[in-house]
Protein backbone atom coordinates (compact mmCIF):
# COMPACT_ATOMS: atom_id res chain seq x y z
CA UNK A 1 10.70 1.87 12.59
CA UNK A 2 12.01 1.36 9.18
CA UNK A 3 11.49 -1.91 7.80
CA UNK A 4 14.61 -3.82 6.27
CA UNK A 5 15.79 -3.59 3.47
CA UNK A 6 16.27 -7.07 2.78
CA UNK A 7 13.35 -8.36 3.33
CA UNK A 8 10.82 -5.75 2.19
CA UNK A 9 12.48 -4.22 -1.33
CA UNK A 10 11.39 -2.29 -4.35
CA UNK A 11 8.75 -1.15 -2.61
CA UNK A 12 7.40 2.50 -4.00
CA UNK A 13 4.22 2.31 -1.55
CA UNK A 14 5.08 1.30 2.07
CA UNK A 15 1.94 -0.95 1.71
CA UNK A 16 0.68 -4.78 1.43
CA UNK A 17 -2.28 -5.43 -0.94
CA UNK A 18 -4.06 -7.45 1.05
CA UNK A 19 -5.31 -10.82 0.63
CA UNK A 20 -8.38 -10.99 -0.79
CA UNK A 21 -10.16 -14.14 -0.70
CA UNK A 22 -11.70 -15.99 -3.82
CA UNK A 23 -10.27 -12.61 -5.38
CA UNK A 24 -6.47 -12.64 -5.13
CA UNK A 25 -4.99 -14.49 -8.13
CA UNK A 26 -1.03 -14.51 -9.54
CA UNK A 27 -2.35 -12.14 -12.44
CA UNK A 28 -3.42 -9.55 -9.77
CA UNK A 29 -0.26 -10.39 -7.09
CA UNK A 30 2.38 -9.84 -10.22
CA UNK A 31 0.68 -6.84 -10.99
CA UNK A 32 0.69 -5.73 -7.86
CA UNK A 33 4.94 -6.48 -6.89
CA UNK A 34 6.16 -5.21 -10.68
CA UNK A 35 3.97 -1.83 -9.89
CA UNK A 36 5.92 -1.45 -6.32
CA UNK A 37 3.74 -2.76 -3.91
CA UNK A 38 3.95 -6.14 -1.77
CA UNK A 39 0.98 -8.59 -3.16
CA UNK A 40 -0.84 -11.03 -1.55
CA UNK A 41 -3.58 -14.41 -2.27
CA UNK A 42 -4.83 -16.58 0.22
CA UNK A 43 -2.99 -19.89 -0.58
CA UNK A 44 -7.22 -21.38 -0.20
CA UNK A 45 -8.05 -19.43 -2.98
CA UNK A 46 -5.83 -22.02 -5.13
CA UNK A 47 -8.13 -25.22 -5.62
CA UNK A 48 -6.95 -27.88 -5.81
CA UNK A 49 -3.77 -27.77 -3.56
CA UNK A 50 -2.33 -28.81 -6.73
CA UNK A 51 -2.80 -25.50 -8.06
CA UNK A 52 -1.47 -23.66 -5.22
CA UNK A 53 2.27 -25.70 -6.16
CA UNK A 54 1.75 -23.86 -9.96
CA UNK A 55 0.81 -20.51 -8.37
CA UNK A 56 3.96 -20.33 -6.49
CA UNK A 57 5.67 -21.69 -9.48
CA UNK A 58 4.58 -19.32 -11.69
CA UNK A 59 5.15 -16.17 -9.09
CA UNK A 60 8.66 -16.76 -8.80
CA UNK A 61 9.01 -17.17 -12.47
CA UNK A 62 7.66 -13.79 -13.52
CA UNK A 63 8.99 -11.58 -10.41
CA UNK A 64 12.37 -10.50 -10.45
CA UNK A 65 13.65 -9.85 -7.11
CA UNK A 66 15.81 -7.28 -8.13
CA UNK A 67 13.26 -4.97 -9.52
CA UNK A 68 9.74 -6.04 -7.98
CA UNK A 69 8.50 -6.15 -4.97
CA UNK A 70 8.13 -9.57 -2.73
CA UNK A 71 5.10 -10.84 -2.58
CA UNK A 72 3.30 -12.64 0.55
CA UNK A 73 1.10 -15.91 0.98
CA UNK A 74 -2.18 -15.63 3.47
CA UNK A 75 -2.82 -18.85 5.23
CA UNK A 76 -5.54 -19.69 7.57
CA UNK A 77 -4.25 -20.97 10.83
CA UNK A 78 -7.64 -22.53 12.21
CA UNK A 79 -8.77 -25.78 13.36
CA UNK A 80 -10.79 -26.02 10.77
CA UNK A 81 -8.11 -25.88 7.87
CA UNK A 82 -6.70 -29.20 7.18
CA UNK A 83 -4.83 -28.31 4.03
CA UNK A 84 -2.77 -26.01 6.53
CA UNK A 85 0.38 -27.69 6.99
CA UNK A 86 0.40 -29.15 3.73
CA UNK A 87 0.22 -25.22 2.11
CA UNK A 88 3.16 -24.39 4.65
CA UNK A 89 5.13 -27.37 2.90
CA UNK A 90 4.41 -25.62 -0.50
CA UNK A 91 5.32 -22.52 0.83
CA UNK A 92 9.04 -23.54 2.23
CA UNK A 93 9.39 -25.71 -1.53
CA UNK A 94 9.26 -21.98 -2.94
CA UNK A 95 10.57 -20.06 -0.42
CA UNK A 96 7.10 -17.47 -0.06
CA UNK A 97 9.04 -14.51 0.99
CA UNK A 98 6.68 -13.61 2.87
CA UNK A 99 3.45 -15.52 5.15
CA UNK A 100 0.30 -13.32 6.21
CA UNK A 101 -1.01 -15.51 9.07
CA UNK A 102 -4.63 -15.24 10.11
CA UNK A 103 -7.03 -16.93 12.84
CA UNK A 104 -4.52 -18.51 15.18
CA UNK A 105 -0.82 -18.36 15.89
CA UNK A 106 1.10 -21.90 15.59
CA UNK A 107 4.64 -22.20 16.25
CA UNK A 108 5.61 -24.42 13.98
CA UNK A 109 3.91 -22.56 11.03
CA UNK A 110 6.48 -19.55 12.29
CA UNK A 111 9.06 -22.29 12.06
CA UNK A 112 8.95 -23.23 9.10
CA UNK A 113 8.96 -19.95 7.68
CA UNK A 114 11.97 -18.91 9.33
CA UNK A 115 13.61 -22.44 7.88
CA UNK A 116 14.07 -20.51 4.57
CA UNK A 117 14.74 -17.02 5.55
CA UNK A 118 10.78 -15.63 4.84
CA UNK A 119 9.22 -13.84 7.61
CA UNK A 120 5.73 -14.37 8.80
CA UNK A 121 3.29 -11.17 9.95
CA UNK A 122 0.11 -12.30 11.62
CA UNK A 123 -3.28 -10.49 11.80
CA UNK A 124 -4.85 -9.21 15.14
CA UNK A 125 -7.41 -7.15 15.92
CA UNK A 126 -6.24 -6.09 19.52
CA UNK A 127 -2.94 -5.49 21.92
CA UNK A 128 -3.62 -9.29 23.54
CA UNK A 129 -3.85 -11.08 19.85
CA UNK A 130 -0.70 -8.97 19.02
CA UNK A 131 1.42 -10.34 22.01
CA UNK A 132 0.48 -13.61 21.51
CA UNK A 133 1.53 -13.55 17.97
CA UNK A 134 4.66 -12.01 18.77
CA UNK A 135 5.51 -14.79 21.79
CA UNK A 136 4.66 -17.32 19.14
CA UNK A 137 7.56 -16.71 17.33
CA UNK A 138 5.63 -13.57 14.34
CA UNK A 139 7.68 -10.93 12.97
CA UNK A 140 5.59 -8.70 12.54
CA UNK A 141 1.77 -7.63 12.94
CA UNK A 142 -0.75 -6.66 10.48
CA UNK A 143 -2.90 -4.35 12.62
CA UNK A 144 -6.88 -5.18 11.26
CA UNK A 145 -8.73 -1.79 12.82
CA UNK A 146 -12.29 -1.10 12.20
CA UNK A 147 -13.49 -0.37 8.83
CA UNK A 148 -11.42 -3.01 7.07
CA UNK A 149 -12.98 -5.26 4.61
CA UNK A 150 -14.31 -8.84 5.19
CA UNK A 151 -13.23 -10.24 9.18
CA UNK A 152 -12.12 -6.76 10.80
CA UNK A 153 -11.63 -5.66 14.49
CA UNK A 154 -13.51 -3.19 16.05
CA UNK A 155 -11.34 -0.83 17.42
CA UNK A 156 -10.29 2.70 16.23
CA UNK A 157 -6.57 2.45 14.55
CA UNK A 158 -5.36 5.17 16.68
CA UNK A 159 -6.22 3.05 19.46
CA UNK A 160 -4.86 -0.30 18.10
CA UNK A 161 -1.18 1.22 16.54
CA UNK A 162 -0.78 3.70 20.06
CA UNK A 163 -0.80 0.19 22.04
CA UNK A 164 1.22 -2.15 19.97
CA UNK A 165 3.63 0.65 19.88
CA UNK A 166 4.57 0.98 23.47
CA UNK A 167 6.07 -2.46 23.59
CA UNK A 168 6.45 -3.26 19.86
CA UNK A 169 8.86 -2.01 17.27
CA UNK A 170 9.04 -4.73 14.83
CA UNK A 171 7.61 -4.82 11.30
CA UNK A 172 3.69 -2.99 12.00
CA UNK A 173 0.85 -2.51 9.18
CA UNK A 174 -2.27 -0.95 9.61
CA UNK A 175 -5.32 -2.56 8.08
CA UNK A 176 -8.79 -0.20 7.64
CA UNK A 177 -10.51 2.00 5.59
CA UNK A 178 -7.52 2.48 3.76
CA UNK A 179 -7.50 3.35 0.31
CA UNK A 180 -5.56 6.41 -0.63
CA UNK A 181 -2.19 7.34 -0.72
CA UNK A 182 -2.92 9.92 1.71
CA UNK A 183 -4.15 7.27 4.36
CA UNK A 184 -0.86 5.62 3.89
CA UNK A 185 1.11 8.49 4.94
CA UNK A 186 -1.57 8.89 7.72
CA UNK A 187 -0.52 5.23 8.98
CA UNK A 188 3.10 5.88 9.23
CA UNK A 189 2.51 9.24 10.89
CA UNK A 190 0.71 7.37 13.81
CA UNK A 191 3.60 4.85 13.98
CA UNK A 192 2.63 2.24 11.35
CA UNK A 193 5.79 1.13 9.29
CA UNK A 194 3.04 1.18 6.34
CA UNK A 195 -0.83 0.69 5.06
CA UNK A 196 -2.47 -2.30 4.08
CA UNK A 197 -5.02 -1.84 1.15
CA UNK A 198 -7.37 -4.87 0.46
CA UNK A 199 -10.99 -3.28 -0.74
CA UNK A 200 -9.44 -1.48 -3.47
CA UNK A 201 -8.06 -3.92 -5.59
CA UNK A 202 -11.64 -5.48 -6.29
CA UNK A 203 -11.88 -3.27 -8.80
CA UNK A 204 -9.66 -3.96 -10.67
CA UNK A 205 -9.07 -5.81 -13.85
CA UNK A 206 -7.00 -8.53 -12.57
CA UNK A 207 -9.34 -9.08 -9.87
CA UNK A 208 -11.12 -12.66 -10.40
CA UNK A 209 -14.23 -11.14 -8.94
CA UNK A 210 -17.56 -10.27 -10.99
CA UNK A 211 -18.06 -7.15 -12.77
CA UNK A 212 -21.37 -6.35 -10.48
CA UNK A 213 -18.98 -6.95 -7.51
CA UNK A 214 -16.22 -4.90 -9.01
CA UNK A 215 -18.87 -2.17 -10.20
CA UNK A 216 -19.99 -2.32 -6.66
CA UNK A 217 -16.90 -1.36 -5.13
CA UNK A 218 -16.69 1.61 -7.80
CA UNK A 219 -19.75 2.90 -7.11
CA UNK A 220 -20.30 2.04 -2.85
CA UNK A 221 -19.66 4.28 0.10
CA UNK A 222 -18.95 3.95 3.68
CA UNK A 223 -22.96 3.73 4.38
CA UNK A 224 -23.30 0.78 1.96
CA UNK A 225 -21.06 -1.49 4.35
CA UNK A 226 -22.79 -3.75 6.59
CA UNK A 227 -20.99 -5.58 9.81
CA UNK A 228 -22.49 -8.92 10.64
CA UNK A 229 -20.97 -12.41 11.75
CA UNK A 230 -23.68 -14.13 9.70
CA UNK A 231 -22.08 -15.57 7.29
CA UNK A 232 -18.81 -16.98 8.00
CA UNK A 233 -19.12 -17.23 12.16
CA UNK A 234 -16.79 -13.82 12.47
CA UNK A 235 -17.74 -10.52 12.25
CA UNK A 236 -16.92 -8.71 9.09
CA UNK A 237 -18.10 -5.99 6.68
CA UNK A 238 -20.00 -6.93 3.64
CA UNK A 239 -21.69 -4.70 0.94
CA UNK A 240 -25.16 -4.07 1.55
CA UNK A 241 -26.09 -4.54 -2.13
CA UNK A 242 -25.21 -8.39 -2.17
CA UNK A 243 -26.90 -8.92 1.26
CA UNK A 244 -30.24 -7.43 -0.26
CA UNK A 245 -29.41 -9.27 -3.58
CA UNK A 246 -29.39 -12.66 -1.44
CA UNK A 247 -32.89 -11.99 -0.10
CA UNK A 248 -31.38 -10.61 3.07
CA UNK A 249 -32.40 -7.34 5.44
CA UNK A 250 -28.96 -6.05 5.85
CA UNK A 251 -30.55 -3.85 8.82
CA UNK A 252 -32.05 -7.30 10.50
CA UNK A 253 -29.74 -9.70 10.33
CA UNK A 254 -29.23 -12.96 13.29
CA UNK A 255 -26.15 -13.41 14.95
CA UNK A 256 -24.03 -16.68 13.85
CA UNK A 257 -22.57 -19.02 16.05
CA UNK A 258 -18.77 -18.77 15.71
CA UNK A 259 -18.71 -22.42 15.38
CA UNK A 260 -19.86 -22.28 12.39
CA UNK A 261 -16.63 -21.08 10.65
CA UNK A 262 -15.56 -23.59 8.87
CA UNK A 263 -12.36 -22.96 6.18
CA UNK A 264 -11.63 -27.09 4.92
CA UNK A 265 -15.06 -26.86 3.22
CA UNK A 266 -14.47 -26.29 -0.64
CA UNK A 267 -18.26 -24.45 -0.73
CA UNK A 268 -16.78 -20.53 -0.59
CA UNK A 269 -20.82 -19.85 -1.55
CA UNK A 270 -21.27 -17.28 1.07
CA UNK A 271 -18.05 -14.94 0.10
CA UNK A 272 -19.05 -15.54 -3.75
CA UNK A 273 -22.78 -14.38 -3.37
CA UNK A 274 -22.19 -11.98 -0.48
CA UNK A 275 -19.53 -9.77 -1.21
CA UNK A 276 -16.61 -8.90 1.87
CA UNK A 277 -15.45 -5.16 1.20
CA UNK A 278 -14.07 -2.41 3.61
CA UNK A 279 -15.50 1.23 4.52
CA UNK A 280 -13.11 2.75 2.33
CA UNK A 281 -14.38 2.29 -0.74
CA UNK A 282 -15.74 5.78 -1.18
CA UNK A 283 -12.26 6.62 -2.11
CA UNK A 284 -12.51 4.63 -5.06
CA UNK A 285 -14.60 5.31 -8.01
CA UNK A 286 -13.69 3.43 -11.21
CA UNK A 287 -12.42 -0.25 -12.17
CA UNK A 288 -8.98 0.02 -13.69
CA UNK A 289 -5.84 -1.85 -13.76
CA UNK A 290 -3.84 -2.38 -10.88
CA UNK A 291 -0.70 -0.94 -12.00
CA UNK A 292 -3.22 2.35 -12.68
CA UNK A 293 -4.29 2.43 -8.92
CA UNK A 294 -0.97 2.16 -7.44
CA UNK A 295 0.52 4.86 -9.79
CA UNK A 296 -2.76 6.67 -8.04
CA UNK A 297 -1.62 5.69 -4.54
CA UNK A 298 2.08 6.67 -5.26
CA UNK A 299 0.90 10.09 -6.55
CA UNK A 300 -1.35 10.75 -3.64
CA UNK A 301 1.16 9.24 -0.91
CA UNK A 302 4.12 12.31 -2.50
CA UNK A 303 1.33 15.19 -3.03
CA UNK A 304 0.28 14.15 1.02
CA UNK A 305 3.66 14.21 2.19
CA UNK A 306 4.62 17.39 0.17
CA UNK A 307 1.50 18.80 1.99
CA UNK A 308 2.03 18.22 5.36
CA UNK A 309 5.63 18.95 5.39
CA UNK A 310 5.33 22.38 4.05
């Protein structure tokens, strides 16, 4: 399905640059829309709230809608977030063209979205997360397959796209492993409306991540990416380097009890000393700016689809 034109413009990558948290920061997300690509930050990575009001501020100032792409706010529809609804409010004050929802579909988060005109595209890892989203009042789905960095799904993204296709023909991106031009194409030719590259953008310079993290992502492969629920109560994928680094045996490690996640604490130690990233970063072997990598992705996305339709 095409997307619309209205609500997704400027776009010279049919992607999202995901949300990355502690990470994503306006530097990075403005970088990200002027070089043609939809950018993203978890409105928790903004602390205080405060700061999240001067974030959106300061978005909407540089961006011009006519020429850059829109740019999206994650937020973190759990129990366990109490600055939820007060983010939302921030959100409708500055008219967030776009809301990545994640961890629980609410109504009246949908809602308010829609009060404005934005549009709100929820996570799910599965076909029964997907219709719930969509019955909740989504409109669209980010499809998180297996491979993607930090929480991630476990099932293959033919799988996951093939199923949310029969009955589904909204707004669809696929989440995984995805960090090449070529792997967008590869989405929308299995019946994605686009890709959605998170790991990536670590390394680059916008990125407020450390240079060991950033050199990580540079120099890691598939192999290097470990899947636990450990740390945060939800299975994601983590680089084996900062598990060893934290005195860890990334090939022993205990199962968490989900009720552990908890995302109203202010302590983000766990994602700043063990480091979230997906099994694509094999694709990706220097830190640069993030204007460079997208001119990369662009370059690769026409030289695939030259290729394949020869």
């Amino acid at each position: 399905m095409a997307l619309d034109p209205t609500k997704f413009k400027n776009m010279r990558l049919p992607a999202i640059a995901a949300p990355l948290f502690i990470i994503s920061n306006p530097d990075l997300v403005i970088a990200q829309c002027k070089a043609g690509m939809i950018g993203s930050f978890p409105s928790l990575n903004a602390r205080p709230i405060e700061q999240l009001d001067e974030w959106l501020a300061r978005i909407n100032e540089e961006l011009d809608p006519e020429t850059d792409a829109p740019f999206a706010v994650n937020q973190i529809v759990h129990k366990s977030n109490t600055r939820l609804m007060e983010d939302i409010e921030l959100c409708v004050k500055h008219k967030a063209p776009i809301v990545i929802t994640s961890l629980g579909a609410v109504e009246e988060v949908n809602q308010a979205v829609h009060s404005y005109g934005g549009i709100v595209l929820h996570d799910i890892i599965n076909d029964r997360f997907a219709h719930k989203a969509i019955e909740k009042g989504a409109d669209g789905l980010i499809a998180v397959a297996s491979g993607a960095g930090g929480h991630a799904g476990t099932l293959s993204p033919f799988a996951l796209i093939q199923e949310t296709r029969q009955w589904f023909n909204g707004p669809l991106f696929l989440s995984g492993s995805i960090a090449t031009g070529d792997a967008v194409l590869a989405a929308q030719a299995m019946g994605a409306d686009g890709g959605y590259i998170g790991s990536a953008f670590i390394a680059t310079d916008e990125a407020r991540a450390s240079e060991a993290y950033k050199q990580g992502v540079a120099d890691g492969r598939a192999n290097d990416i470990v899947y636990t629920n450990l740390f945060t109560g939800i299975h994601g994928n983590y680089l084996k380097g900062s598990i060893e680094a934290a005195g860890l045996d990334p090939n022993n490690l205990p199962e968490s009890d989900p009720t552990k996640m908890n995302f109203g604490s202010n302590d983000a130690k766990a994602w700043k000393d063990i480091w979230g990233c997906g099994q694509g970063i094999g694709a990706i072997d220097k830190v640069q700016p993030a204007s460079k990598l997208i001119d990369q992705f662009v370059a690769q996305y026409e030289a695939a689809k030259a290729r394949v339709c020869a």
